[in-house]
C-alpha atoms as a PDB file:
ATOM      1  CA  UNK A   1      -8.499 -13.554 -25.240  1.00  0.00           C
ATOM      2  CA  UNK A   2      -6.677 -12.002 -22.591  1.00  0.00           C
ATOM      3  CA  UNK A   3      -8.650  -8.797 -22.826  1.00  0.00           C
ATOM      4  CA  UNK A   4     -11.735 -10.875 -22.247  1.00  0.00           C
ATOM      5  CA  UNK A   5     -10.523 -12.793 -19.327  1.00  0.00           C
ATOM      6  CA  UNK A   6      -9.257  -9.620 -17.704  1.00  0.00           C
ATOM      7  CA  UNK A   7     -12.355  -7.734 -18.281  1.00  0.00           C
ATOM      8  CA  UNK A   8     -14.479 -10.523 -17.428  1.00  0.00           C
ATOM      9  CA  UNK A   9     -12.804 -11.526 -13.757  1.00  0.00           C
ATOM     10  CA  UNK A  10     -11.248  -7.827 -12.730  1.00  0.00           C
ATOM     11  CA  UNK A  11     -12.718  -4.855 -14.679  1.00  0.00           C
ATOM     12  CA  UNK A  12     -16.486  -5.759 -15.030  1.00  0.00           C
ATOM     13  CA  UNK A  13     -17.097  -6.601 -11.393  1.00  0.00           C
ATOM     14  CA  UNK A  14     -14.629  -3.406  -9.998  1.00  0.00           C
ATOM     15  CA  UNK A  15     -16.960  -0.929 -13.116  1.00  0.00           C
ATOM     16  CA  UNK A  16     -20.150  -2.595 -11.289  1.00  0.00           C
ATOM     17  CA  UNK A  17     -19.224  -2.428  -7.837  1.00  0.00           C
ATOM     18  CA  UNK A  18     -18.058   1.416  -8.504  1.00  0.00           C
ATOM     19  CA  UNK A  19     -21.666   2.147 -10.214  1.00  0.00           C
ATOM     20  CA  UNK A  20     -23.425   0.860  -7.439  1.00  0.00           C
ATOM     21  CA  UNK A  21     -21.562   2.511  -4.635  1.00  0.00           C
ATOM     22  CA  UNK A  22     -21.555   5.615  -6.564  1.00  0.00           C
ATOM     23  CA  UNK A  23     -25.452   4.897  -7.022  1.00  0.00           C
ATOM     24  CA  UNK A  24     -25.842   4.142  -3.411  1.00  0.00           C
ATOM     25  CA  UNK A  25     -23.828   7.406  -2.202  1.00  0.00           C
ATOM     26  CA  UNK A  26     -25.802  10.299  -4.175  1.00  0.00           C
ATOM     27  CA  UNK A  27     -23.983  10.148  -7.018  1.00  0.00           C
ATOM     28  CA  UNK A  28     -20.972  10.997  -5.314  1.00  0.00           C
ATOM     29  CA  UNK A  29     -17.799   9.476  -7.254  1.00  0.00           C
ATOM     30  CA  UNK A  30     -15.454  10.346  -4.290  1.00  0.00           C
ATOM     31  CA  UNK A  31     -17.079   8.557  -1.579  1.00  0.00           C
ATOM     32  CA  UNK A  32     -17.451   5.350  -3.756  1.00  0.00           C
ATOM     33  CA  UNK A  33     -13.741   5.205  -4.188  1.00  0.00           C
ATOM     34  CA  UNK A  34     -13.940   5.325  -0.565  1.00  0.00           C
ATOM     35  CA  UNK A  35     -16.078   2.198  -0.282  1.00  0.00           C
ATOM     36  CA  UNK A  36     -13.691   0.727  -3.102  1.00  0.00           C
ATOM     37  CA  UNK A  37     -10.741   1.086  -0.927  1.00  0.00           C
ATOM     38  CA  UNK A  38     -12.404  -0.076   2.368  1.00  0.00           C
ATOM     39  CA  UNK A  39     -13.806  -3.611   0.559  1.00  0.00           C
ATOM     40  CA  UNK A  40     -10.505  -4.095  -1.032  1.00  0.00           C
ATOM     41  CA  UNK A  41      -9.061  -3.987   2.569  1.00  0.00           C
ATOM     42  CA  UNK A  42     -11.597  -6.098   3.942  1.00  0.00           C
ATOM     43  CA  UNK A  43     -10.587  -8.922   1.395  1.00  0.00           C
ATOM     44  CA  UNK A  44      -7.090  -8.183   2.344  1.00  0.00           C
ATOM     45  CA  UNK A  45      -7.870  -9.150   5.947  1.00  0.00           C
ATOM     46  CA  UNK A  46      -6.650 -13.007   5.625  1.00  0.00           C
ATOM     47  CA  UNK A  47      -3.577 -12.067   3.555  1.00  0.00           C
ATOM     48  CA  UNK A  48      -2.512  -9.565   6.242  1.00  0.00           C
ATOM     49  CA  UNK A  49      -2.999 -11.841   8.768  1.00  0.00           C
ATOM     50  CA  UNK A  50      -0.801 -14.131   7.088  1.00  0.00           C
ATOM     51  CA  UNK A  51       1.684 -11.704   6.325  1.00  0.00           C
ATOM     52  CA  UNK A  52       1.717 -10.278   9.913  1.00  0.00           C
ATOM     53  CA  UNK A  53       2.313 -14.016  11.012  1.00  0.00           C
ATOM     54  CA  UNK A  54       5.552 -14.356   8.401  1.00  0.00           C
ATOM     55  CA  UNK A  55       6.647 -10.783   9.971  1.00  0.00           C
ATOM     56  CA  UNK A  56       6.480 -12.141  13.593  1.00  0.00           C
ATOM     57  CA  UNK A  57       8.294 -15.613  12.783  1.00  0.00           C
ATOM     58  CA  UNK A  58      10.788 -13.699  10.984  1.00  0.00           C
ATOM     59  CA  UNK A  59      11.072 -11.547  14.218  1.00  0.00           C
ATOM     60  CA  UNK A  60      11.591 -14.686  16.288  1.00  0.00           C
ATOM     61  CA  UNK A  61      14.337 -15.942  14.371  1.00  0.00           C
ATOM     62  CA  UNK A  62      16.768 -13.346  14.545  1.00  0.00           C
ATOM     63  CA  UNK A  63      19.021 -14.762  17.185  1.00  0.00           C
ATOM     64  CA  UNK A  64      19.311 -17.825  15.264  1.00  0.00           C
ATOM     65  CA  UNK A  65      19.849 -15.549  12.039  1.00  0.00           C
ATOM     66  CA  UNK A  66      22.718 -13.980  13.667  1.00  0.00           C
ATOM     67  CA  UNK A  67      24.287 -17.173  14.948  1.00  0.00           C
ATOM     68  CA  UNK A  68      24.034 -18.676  11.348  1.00  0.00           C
ATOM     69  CA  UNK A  69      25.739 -16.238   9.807  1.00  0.00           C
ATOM     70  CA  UNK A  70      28.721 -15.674  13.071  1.00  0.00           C
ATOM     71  CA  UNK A  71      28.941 -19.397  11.904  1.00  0.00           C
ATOM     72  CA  UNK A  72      28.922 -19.653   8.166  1.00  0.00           C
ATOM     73  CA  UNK A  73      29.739 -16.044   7.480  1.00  0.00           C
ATOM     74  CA  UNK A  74      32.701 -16.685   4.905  1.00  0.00           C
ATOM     75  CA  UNK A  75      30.701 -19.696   3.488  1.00  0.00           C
ATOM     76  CA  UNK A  76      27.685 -18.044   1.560  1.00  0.00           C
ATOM     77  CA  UNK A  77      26.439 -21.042   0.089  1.00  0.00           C
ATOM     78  CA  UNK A  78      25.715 -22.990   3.477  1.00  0.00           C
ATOM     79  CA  UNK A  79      24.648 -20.303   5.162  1.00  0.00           C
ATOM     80  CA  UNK A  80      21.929 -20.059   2.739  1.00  0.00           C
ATOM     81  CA  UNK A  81      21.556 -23.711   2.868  1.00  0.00           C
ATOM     82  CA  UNK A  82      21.432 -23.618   6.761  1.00  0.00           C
ATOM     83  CA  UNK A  83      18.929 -20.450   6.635  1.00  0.00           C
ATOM     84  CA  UNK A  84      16.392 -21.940   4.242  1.00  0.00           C
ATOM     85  CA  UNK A  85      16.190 -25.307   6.952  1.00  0.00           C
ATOM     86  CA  UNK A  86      15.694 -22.607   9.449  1.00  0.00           C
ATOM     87  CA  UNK A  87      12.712 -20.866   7.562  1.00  0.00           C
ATOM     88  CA  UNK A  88      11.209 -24.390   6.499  1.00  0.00           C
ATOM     89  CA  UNK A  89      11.411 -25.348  10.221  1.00  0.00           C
ATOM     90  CA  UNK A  90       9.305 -22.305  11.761  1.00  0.00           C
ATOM     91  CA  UNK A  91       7.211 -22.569   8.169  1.00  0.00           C
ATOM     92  CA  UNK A  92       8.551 -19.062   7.114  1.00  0.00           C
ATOM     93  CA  UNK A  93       8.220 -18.256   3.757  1.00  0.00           C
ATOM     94  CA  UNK A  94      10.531 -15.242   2.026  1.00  0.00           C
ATOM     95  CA  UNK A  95       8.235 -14.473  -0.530  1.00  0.00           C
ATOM     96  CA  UNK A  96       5.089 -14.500   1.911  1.00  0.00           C
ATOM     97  CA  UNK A  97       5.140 -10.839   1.424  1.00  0.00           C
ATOM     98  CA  UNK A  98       4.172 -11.185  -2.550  1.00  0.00           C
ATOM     99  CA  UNK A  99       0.419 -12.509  -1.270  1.00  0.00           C
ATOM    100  CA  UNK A 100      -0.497  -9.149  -0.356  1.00  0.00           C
ATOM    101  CA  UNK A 101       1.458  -7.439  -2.836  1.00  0.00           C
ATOM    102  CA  UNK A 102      -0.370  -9.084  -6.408  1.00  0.00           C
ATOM    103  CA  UNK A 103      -3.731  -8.605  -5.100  1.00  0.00           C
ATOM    104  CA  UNK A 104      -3.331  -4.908  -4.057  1.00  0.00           C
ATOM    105  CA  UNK A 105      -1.464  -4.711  -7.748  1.00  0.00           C
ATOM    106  CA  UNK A 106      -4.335  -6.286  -9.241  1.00  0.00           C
ATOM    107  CA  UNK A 107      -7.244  -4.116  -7.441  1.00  0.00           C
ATOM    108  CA  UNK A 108      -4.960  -1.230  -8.639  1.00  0.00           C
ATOM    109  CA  UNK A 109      -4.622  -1.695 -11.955  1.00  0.00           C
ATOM    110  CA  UNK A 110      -8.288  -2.523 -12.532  1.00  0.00           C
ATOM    111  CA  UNK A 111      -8.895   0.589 -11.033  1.00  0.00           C
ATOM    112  CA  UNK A 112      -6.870   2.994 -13.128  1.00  0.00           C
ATOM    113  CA  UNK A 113      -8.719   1.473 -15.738  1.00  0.00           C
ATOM    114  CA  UNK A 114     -12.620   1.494 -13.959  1.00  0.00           C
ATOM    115  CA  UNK A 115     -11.730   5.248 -12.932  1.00  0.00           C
ATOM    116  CA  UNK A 116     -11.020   6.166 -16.501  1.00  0.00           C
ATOM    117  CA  UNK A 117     -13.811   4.521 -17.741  1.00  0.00           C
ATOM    118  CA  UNK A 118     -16.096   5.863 -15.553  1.00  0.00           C
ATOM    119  CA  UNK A 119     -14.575   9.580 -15.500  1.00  0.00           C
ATOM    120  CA  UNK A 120     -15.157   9.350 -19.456  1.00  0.00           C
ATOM    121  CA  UNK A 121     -18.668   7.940 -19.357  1.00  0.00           C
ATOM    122  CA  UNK A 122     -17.887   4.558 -20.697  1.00  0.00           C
ATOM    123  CA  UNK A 123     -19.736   2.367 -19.035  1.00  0.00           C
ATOM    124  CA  UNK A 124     -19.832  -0.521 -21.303  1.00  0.00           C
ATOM    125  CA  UNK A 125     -18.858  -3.216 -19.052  1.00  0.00           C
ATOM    126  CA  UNK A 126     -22.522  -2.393 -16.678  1.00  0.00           C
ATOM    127  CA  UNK A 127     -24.751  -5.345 -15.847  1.00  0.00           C
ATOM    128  CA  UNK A 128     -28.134  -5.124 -17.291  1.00  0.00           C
ATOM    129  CA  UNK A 129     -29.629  -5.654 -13.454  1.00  0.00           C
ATOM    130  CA  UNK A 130     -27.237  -2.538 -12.230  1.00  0.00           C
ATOM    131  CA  UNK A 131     -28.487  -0.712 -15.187  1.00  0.00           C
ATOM    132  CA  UNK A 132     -32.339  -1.376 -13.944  1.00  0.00           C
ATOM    133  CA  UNK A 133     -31.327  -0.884 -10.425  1.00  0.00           C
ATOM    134  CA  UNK A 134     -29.363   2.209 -10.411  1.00  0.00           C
ATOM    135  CA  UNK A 135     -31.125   3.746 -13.780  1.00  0.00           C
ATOM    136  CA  UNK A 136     -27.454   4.601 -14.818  1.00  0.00           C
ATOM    137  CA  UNK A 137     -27.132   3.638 -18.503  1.00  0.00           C
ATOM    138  CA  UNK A 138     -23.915   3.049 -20.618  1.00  0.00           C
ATOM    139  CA  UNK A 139     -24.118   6.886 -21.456  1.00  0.00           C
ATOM    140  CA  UNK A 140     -25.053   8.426 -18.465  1.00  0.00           C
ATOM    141  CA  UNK A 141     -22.704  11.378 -17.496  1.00  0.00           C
ATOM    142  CA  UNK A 142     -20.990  11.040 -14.184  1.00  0.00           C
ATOM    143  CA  UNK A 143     -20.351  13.345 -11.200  1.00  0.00           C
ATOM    144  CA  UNK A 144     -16.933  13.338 -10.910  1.00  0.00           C
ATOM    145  CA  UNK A 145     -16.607  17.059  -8.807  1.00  0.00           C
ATOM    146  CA  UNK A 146     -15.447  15.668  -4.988  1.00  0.00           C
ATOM    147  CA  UNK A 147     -14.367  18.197  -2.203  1.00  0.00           C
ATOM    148  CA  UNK A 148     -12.014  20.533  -4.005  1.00  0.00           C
ATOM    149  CA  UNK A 149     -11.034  18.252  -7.051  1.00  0.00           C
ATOM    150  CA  UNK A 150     -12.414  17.247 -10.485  1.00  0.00           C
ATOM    151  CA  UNK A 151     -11.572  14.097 -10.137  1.00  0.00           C
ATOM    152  CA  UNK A 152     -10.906  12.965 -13.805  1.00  0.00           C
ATOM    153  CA  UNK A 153      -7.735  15.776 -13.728  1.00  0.00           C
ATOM    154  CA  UNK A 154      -4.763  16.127 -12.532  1.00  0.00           C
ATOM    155  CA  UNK A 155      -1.919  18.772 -11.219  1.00  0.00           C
ATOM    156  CA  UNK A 156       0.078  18.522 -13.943  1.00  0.00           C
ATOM    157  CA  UNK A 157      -2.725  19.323 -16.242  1.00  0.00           C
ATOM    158  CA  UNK A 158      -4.453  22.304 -14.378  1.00  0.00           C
ATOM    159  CA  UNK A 159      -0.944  23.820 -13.878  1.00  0.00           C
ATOM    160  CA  UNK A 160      -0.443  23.462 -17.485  1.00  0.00           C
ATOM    161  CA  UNK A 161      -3.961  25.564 -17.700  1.00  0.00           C
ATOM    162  CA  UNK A 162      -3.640  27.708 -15.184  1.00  0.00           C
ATOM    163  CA  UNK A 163      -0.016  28.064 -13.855  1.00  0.00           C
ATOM    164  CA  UNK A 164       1.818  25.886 -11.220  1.00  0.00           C
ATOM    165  CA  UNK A 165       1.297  28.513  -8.106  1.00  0.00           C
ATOM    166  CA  UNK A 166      -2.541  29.096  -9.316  1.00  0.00           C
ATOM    167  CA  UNK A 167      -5.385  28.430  -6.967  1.00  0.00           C
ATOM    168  CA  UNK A 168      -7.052  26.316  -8.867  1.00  0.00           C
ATOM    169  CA  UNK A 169      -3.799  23.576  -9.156  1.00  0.00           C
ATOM    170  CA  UNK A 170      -3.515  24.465  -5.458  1.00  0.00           C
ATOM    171  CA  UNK A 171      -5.758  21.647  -4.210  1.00  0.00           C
ATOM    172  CA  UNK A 172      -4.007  18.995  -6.751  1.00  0.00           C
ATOM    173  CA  UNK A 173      -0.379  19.960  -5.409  1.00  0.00           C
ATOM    174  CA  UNK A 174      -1.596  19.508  -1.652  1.00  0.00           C
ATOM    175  CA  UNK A 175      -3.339  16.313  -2.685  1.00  0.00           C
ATOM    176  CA  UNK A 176      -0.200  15.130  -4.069  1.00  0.00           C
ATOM    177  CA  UNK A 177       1.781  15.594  -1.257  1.00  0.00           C
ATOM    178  CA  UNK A 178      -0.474  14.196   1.260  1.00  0.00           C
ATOM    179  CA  UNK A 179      -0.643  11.019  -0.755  1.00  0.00           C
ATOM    180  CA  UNK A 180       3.166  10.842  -0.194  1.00  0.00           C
ATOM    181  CA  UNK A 181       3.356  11.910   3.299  1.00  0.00           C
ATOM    182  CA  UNK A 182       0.322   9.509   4.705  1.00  0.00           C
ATOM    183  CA  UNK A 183       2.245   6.873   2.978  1.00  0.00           C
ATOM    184  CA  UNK A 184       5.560   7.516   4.624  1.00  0.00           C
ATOM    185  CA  UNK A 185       4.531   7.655   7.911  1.00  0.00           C
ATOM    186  CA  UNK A 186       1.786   4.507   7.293  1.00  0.00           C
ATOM    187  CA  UNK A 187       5.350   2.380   6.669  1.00  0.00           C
ATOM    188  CA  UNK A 188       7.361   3.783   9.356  1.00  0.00           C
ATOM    189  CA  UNK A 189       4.189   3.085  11.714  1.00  0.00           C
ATOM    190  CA  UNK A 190       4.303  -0.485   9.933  1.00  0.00           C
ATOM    191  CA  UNK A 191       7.471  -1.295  10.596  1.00  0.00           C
ATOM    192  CA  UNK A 192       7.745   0.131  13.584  1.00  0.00           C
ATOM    193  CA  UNK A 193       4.875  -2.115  14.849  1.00  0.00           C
ATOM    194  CA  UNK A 194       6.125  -5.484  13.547  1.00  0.00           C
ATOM    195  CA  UNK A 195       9.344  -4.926  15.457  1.00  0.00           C
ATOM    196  CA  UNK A 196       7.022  -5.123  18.261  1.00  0.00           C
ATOM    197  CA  UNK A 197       7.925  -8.718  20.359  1.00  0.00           C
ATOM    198  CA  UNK A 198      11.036  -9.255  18.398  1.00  0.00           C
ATOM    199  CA  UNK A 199      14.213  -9.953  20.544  1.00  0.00           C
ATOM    200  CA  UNK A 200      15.918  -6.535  21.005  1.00  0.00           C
ATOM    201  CA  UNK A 201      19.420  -6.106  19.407  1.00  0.00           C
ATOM    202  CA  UNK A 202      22.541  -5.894  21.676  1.00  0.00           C
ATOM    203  CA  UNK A 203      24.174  -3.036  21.030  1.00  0.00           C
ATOM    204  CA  UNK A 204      27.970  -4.216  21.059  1.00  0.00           C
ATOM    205  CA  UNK A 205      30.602  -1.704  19.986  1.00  0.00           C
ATOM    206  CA  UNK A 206      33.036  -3.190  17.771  1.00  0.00           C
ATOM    207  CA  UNK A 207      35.860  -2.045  15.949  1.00  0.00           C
ATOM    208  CA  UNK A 208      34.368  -1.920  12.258  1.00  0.00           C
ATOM    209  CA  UNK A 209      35.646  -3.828   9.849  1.00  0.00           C
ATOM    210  CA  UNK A 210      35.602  -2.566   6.338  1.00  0.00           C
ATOM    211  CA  UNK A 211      36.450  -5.710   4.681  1.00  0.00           C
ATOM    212  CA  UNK A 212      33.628  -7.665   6.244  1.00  0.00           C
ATOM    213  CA  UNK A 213      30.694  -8.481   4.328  1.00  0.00           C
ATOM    214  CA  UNK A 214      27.124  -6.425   5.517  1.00  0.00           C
ATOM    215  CA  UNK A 215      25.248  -9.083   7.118  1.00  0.00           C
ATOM    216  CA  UNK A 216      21.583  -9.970   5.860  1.00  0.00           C
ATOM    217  CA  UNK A 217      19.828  -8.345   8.047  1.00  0.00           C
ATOM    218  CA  UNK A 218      21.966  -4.815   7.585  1.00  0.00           C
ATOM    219  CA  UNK A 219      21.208  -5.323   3.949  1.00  0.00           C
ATOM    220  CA  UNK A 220      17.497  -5.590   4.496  1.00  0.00           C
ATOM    221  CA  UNK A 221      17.372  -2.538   6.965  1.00  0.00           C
ATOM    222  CA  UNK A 222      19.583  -0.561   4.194  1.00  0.00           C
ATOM    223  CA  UNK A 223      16.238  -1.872   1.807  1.00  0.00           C
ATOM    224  CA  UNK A 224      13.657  -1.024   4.219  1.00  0.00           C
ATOM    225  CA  UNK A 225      15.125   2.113   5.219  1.00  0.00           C
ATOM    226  CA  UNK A 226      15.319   3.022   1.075  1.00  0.00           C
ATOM    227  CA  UNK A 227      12.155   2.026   0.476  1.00  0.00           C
ATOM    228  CA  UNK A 228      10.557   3.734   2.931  1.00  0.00           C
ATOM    229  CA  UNK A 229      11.266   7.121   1.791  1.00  0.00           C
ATOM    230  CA  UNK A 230      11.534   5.960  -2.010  1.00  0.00           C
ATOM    231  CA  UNK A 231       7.868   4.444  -2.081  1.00  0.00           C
ATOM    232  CA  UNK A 232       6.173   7.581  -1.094  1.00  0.00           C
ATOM    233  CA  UNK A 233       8.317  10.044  -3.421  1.00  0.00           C
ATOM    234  CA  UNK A 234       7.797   7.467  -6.712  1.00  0.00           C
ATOM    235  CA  UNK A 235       3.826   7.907  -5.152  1.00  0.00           C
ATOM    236  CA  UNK A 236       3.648  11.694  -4.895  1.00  0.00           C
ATOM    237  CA  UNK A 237       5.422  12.166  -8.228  1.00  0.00           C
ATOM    238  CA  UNK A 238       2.880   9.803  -9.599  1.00  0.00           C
ATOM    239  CA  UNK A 239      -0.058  11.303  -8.604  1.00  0.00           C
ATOM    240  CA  UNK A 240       1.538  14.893  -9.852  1.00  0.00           C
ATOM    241  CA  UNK A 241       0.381  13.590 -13.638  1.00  0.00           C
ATOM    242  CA  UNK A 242      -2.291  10.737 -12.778  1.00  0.00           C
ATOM    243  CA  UNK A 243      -6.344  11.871 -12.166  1.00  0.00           C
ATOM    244  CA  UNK A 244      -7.009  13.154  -8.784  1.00  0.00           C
ATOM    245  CA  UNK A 245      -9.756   9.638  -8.063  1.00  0.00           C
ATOM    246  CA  UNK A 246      -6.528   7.738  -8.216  1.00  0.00           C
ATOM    247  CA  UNK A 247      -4.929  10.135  -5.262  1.00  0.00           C
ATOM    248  CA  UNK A 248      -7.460  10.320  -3.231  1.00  0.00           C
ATOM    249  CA  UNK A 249      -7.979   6.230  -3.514  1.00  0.00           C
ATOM    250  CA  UNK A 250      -3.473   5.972  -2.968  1.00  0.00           C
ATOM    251  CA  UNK A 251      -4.361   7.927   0.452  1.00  0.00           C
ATOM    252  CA  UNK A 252      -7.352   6.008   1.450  1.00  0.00           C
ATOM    253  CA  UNK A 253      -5.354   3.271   1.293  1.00  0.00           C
ATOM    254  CA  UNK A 254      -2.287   4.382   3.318  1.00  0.00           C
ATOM    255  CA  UNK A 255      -4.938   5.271   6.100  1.00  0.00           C
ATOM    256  CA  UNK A 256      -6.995   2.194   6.001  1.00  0.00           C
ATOM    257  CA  UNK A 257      -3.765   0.434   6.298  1.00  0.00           C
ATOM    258  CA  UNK A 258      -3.377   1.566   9.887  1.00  0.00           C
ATOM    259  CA  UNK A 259      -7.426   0.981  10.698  1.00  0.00           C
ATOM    260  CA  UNK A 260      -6.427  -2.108   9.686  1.00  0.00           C
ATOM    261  CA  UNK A 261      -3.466  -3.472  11.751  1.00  0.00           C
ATOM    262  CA  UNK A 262      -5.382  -1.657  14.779  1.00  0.00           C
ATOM    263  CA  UNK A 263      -8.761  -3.680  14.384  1.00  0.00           C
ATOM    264  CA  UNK A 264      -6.561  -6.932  13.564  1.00  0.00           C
ATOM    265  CA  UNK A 265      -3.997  -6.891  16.674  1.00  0.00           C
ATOM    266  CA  UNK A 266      -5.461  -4.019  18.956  1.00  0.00           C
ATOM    267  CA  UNK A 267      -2.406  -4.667  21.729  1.00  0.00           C
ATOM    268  CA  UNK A 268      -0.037  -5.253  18.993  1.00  0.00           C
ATOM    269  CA  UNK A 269      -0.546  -1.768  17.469  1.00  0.00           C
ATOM    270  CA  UNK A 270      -1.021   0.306  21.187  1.00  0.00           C
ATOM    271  CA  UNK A 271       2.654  -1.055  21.917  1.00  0.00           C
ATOM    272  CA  UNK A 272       3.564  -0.051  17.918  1.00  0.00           C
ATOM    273  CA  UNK A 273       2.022   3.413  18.496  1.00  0.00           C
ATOM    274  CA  UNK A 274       4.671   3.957  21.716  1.00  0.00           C
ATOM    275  CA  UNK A 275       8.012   2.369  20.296  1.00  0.00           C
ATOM    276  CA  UNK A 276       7.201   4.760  17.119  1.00  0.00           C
ATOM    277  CA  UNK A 277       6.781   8.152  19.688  1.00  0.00           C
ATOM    278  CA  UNK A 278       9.565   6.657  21.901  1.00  0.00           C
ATOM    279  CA  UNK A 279      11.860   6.943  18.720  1.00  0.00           C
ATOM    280  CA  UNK A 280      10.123  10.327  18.267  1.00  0.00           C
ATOM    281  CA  UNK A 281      10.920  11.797  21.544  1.00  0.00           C
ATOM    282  CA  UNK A 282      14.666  10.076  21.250  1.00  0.00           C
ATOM    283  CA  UNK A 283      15.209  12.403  18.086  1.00  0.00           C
ATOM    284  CA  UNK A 284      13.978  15.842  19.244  1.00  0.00           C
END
């Protein structure tokens, strides 16, 4: 029942839409990932928007964040009282951020599965009017050689073939790690531009005291700050044993994600782009 439902609303559509792309591009698997990835973050657009919105409001209310918790600090039960009648008044929502994150995991998942089917010529779930459009049958063999990758493998598997320095897992390794570095810098870049318009934090020096209890917002910069460099490790060691299609789609997506906060707030992400190589040129 399930099976149906899911293959019905998610997997049949995503197999079709990767046929036809793939049809539509030369028979050229890699590039219809491509046009996977870009109409995935087309239909992101509203969610984004909305997220973006929840980032900025959440911005905004950092002063009265702070005061709250100078305030209630020793009372955690009305300060979270006091902070949800602060959210509900701007209309911020904590969980807005799980909008954007079920669809991507949905489009994912659906994926993995479409890109196996389609590396292993099982093409079950086709249309008959995609069939008679693209001539591509249920059996048809598919090109799945892109740039320097067969897509359907993976580094852990040629490595196991050929050795892990060898020239042919080479282009798998280098995949893998691009994967993971496009995606660290996409959420540092991120981040970097949603703290753009937020009121900037006075730096006070204070004697430090080790019995106090880390305010919310140092708890949720210790979790951004972990995430950011856990994401994109968990995602390079993940593409190490997964199919190079699913790589090359990870990356497409770290990269779109920037195309995409640049077409949505143009002045937003110029003034992003210099607070991130301000912080740059404060490090060297």
């Amino acid at each position: 029942m399930l099976a149906t439902i899911w293959n019905t609303i998610f997997f049949n559509p995503l197999l079709n839409l990767m046929i036809l792309l793939y049809d539509f591009f030369g028979n050229n698997l890699g590039l219809a990932i491509l046009g996977i990835a870009v109409i995935g973050r087309l239909i992101m657009i509203p969610l984004v928007k909305k997220q973006t919105a929840m980032t900025k409001k959440m911005a905004s209310l950092k002063p009265e964040l702070e005061k709250l918790q100078k305030k209630y600090g020793e009372n955690k039960e009305k300060l979270s009282q006091e902070q949800m009648k602060l959210y509900k008044k701007v209309g911020y929502n904590p969980l807005g951020c799980v909008g954007t994150f079920i669809p991507q995991l949905i489009i994912l998942s659906a994926l993995i599965g479409v890109i196996r089917a389609v590396t292993n010529s099982d093409l079950e779930g086709l249309y008959p009017w995609v069939i008679n459009m693209t001539e591509i049958g249920t059996d048809t063999a598919i090109n799945t050689k892109f740039l320097f990758w067969e897509l359907t493998t993976s580094y852990k598997a040629v490595s196991g073939e050929f050795g892990k320095f060898s020239l042919e897992a080479l282009p798998y390794i280098a995949l893998s790690v691009f994967v993971g570095i496009t995606q660290y810098f996409t959420t540092i870049f991120t981040q970097k531009m949603q703290q753009v318009g937020a009121p900037k934090k006075k730096e006070v020096k204070k004697k430090k005291d080790v019995s106090q209890d880390p305010s919310m917002e140092d708890m949720q910069e210790k979790m951004q700050n972990s995430t950011m460099l856990l994401l994109p490790v968990m995602t390079a060691f993940f593409t190490i044993s997964m199919p190079a299609a699913l790589g090359w789609y990870w990356m497409l997506q770290s990269l779109l994600l920037v195309i995409q906060y640049l077409s949505l707030d143009f002045d937003k992400t110029k003034k992003g782009i210099q607070n991130l190589l301000d912080i740059l040129q404060k490090k060297k």
